[in-house]
N, C-alpha and C. Protein backbone atom coordinates (compact mmCIF):
# COMPACT_ATOMS: atom_id res chain seq x y z
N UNK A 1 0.82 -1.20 0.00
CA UNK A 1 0.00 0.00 0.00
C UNK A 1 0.86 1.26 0.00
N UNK A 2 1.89 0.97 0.81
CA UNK A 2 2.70 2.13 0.96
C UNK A 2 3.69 2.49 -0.33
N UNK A 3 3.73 1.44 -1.07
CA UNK A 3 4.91 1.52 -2.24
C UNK A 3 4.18 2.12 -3.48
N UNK A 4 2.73 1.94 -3.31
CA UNK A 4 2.01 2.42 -4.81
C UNK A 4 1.40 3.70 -4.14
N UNK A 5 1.02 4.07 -2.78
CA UNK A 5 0.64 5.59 -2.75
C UNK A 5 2.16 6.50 -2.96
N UNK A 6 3.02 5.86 -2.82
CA UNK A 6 4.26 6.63 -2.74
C UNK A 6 4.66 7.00 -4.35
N UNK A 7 4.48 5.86 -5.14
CA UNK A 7 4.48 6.09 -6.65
C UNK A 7 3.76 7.04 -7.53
N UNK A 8 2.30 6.78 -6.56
CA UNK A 8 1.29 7.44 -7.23
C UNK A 8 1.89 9.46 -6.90
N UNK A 9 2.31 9.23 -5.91
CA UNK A 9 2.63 10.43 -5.38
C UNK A 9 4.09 11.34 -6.12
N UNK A 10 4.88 10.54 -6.31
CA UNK A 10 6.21 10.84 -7.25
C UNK A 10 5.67 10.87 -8.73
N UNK A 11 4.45 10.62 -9.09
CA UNK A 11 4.01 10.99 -10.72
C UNK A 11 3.31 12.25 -10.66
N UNK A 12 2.48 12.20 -9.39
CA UNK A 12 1.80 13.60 -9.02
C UNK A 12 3.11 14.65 -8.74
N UNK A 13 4.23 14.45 -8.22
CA UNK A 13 5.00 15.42 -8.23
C UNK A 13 5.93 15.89 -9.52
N UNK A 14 5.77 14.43 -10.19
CA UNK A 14 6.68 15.12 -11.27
C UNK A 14 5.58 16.16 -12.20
N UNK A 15 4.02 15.74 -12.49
CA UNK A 15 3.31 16.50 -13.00
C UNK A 15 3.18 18.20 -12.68
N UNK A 16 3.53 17.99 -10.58
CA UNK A 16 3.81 19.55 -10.48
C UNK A 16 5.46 20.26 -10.71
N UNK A 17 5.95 19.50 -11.04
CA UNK A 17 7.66 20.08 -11.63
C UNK A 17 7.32 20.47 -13.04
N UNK A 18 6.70 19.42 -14.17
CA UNK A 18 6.18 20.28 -15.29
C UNK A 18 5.47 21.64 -14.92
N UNK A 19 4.76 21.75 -14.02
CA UNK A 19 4.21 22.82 -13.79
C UNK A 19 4.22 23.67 -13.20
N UNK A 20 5.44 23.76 -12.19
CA UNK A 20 6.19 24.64 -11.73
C UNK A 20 7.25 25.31 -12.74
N UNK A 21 7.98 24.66 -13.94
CA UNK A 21 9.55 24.88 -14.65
C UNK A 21 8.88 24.34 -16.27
N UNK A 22 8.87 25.34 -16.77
CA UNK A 22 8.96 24.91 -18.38
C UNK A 22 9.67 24.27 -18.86
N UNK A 23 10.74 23.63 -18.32
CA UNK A 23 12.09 23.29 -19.03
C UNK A 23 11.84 21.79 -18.82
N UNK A 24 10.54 21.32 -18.22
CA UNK A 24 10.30 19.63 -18.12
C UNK A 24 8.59 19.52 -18.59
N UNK A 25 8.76 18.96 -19.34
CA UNK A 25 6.88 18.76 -19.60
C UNK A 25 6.71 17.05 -19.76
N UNK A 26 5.87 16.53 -19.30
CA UNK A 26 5.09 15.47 -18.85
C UNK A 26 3.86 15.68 -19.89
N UNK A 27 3.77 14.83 -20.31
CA UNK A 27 2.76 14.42 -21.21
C UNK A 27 1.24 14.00 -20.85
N UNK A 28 1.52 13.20 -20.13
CA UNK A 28 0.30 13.04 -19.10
C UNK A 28 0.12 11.66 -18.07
N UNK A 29 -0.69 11.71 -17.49
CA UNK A 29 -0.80 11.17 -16.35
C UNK A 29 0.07 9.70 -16.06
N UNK A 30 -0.66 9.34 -17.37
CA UNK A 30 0.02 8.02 -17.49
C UNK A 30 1.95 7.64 -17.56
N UNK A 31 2.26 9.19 -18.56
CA UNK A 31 4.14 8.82 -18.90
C UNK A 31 4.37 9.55 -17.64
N UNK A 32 3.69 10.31 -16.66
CA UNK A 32 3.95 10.48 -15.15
C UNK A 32 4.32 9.38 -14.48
N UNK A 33 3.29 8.56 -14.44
CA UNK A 33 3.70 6.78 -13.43
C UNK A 33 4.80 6.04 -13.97
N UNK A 34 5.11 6.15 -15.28
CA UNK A 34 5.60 5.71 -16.15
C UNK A 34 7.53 6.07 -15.55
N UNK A 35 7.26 7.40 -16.18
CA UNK A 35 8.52 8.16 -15.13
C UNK A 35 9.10 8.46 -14.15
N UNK A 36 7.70 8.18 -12.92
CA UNK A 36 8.32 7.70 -11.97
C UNK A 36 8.44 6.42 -11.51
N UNK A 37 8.35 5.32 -12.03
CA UNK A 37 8.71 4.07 -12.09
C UNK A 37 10.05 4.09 -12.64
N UNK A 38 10.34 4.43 -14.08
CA UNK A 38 11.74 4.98 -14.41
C UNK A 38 12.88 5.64 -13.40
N UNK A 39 12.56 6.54 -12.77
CA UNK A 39 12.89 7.33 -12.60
C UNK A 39 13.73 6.53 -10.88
N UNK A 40 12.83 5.87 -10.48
CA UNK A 40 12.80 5.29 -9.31
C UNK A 40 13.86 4.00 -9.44
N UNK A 41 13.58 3.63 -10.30
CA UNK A 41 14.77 2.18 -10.74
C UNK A 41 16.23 2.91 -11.21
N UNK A 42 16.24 4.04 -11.92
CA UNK A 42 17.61 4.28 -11.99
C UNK A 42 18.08 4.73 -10.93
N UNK A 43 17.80 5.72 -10.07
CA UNK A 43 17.86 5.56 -8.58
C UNK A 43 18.75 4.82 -7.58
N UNK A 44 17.61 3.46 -7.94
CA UNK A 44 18.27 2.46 -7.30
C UNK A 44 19.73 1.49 -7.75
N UNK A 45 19.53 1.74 -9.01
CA UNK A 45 20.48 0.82 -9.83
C UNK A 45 21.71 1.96 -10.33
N UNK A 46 21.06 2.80 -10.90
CA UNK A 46 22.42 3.48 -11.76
C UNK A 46 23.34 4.72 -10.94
N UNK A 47 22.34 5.05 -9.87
CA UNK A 47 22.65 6.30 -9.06
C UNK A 47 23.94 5.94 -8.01
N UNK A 48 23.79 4.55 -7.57
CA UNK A 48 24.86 4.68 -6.36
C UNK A 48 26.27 4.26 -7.52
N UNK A 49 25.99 3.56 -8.47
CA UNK A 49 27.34 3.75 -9.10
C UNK A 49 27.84 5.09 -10.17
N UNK A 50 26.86 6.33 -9.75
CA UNK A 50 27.56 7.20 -10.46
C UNK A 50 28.39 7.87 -9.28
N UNK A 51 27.67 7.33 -7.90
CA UNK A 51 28.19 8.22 -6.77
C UNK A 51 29.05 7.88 -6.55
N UNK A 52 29.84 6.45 -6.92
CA UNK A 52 30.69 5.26 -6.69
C UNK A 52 32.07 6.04 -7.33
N UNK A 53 31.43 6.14 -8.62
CA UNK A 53 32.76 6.84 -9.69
C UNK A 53 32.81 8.11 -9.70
N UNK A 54 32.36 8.59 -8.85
CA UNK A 54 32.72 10.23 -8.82
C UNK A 54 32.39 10.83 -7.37
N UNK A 55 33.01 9.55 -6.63
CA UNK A 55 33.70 10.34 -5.11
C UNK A 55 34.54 10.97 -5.12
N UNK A 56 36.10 11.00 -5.54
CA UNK A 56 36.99 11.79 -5.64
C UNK A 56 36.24 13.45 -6.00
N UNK A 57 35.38 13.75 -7.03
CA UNK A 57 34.84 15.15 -7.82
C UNK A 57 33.98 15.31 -6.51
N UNK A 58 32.84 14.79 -5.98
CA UNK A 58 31.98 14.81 -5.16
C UNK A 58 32.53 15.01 -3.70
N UNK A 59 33.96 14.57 -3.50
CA UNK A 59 34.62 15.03 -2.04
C UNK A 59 35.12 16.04 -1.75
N UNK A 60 35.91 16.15 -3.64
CA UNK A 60 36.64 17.73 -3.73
C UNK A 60 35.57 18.82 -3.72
N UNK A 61 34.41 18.95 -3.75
CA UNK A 61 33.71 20.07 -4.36
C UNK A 61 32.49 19.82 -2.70
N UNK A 62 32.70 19.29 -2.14
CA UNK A 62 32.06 19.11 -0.79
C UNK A 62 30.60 18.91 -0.78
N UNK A 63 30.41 17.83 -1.72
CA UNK A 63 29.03 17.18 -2.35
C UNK A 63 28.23 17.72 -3.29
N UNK A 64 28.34 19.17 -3.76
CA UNK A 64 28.04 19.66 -4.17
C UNK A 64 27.88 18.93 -5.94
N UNK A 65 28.51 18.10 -6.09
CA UNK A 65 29.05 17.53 -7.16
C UNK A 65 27.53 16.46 -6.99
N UNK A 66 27.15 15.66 -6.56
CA UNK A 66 26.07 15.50 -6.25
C UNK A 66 24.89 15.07 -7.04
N UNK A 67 24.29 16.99 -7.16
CA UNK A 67 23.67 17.79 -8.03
C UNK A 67 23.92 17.18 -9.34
N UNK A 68 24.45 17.11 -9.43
CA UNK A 68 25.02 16.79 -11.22
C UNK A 68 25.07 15.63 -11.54
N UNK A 69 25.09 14.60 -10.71
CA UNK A 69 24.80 13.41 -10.44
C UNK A 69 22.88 12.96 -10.44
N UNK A 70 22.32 13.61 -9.61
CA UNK A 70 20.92 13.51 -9.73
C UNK A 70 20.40 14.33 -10.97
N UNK A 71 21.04 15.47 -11.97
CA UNK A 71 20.52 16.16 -12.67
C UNK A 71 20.56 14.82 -14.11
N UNK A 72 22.08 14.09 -13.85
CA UNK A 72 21.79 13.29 -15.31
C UNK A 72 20.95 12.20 -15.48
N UNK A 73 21.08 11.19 -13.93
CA UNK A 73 20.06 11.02 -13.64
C UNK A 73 18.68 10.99 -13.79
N UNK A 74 18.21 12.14 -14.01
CA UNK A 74 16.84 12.96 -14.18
C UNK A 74 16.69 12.90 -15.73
N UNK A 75 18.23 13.45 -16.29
CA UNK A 75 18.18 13.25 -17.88
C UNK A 75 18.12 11.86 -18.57
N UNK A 76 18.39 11.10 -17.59
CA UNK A 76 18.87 9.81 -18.25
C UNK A 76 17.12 9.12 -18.27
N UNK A 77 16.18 9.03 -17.23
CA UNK A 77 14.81 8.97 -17.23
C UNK A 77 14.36 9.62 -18.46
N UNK A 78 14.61 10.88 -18.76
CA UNK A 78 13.66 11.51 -19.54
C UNK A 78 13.98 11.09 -21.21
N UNK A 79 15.13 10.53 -21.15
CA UNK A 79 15.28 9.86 -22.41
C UNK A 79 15.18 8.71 -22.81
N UNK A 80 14.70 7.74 -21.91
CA UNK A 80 13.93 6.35 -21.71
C UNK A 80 12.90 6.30 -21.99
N UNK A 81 12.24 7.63 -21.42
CA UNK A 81 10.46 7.41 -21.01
C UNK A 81 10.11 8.60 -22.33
N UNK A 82 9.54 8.17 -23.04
CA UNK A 82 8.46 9.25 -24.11
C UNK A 82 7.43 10.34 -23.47
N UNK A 83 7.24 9.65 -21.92
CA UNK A 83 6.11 10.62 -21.69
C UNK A 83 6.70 11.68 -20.78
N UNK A 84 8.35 11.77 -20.93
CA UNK A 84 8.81 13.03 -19.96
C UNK A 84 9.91 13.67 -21.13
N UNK A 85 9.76 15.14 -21.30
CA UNK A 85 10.81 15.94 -22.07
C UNK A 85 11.38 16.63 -20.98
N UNK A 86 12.74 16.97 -21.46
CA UNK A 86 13.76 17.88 -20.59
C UNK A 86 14.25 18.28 -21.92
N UNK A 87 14.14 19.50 -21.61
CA UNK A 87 14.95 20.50 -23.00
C UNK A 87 16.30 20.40 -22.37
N UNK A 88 17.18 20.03 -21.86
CA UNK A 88 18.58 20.21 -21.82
C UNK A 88 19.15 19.78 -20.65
N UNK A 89 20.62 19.88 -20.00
CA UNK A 89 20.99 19.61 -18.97
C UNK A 89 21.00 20.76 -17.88
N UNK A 90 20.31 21.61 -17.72
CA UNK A 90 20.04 22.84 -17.20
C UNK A 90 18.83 22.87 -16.47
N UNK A 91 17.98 22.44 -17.22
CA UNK A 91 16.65 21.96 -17.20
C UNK A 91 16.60 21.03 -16.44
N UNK A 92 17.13 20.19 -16.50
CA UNK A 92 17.35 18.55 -15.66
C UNK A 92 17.50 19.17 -14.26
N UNK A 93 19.16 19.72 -14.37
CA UNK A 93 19.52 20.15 -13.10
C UNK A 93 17.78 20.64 -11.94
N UNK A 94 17.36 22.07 -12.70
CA UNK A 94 16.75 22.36 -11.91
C UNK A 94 15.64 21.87 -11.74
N UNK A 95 14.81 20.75 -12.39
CA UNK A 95 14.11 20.12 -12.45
C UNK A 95 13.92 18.89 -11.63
N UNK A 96 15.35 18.27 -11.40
CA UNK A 96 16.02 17.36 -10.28
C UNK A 96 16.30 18.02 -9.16
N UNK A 97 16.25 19.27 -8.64
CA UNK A 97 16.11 20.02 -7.44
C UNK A 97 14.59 20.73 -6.93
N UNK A 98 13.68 20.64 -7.75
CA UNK A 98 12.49 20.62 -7.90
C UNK A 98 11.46 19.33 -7.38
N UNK A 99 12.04 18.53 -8.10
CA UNK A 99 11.69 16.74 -7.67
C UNK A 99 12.35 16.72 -6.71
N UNK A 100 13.52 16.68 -5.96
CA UNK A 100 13.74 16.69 -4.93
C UNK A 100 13.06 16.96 -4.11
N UNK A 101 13.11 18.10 -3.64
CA UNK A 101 12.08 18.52 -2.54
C UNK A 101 10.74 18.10 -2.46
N UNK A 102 10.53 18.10 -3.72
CA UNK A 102 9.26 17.54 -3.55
C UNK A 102 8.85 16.10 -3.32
N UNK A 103 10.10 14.99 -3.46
CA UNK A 103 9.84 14.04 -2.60
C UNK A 103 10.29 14.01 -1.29
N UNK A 104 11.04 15.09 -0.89
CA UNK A 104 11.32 15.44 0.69
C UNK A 104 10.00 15.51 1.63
N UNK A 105 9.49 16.62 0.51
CA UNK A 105 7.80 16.94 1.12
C UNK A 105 7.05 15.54 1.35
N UNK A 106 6.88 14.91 0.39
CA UNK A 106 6.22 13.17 -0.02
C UNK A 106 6.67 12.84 1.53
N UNK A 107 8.03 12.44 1.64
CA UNK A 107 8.27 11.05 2.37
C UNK A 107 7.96 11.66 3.79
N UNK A 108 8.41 12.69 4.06
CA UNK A 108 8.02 13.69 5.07
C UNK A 108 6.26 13.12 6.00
N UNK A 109 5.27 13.59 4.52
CA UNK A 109 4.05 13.30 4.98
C UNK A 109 3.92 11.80 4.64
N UNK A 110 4.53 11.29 4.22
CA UNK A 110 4.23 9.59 4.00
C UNK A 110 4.57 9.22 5.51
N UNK A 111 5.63 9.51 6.05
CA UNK A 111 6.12 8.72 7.17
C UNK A 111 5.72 9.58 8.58
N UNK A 112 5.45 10.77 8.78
CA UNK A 112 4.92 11.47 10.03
C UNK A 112 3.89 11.34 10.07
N UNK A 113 3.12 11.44 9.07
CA UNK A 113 1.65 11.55 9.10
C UNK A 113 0.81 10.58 9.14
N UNK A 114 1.19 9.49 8.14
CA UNK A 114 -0.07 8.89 7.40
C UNK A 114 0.23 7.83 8.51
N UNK A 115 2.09 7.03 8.11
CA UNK A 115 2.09 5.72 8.64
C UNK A 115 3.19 5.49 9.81
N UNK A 116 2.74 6.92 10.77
CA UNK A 116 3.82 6.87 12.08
C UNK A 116 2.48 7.14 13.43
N UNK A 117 1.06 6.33 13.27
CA UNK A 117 0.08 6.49 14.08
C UNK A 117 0.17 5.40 14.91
C-alpha cells in the first residue's frame, strides 16, 4: 500500500515540476507513473554507481558535485520514457532540485503523518 501511494505520489510530483519549470513537460498522467517508475529504478540501480565513480569530484567540491549526479540522472529517465521531455541539462539540473524537494515533502508526509500512528 505504501509503495504504490508513494508512486502514485512521485508521478503527481513530477506533474507539479512540469508545472512549476517549463524546461520539463510530462505528457500526461500516465508517462507520469511511467517516469516515476523509471525514474525510481535508476535511482536504485544506476545512481549509487555514479556516486561510486565520482567520489573523488563529489569530495573535492564538498558534495556539491552530487547535483550533477541527480541532474543526469533525471536526464537519463527523460530519455527512456516518451512521456517526460527535458529541453537540456540545465533543465534537468533544476528540475532534479524541484523533484527533490518535492519528494522530501512526499516522504516527510508519507512517514509522520499517514504511517507513524
Amino acid at each position: 500500500m505504501k509503495l504504490i501511494l508513494k508512486w502514485l505520489l512521485s508521478a503527481a510530483a513530477l506533474l507539479a515540476v512540469a508545472y512549476l519549470y517549463s524546461g520539463v513537460v510530462v505528457t500526461s498522467f500516465t508517462g507520469a507513473l511511467i517516469a516515476a517508475a523509471v525514474l525510481g529504478a535508476l535511482n536504485i540501480v544506476l545512481r549509487p554507481i555514479l556516486v561510486l565513480l565520482t567520489l573523488p569530484v563529489t569530495l573535492v567540491t564538498l558534495g556539491l558535485f552530487l547535483f550533477v549526479v541527480n541532474a543526469l540522472v533525471f536526464w537519463a529517465a527523460a530519455s527512456l520514457v516518451s512521456g517526460l521531455n527535458v529541453s537540456g541539462f540545465g533543465a534537468a539540473l533544476i528540475g532534479s532540485l524541484i523533484y527533490s524537494a518535492l519528494q522530501l515533502a512526499i516522504d516527510f508526509v508519507l512517514e509522520r503523518l499517514l504511517f507513524n500512528q
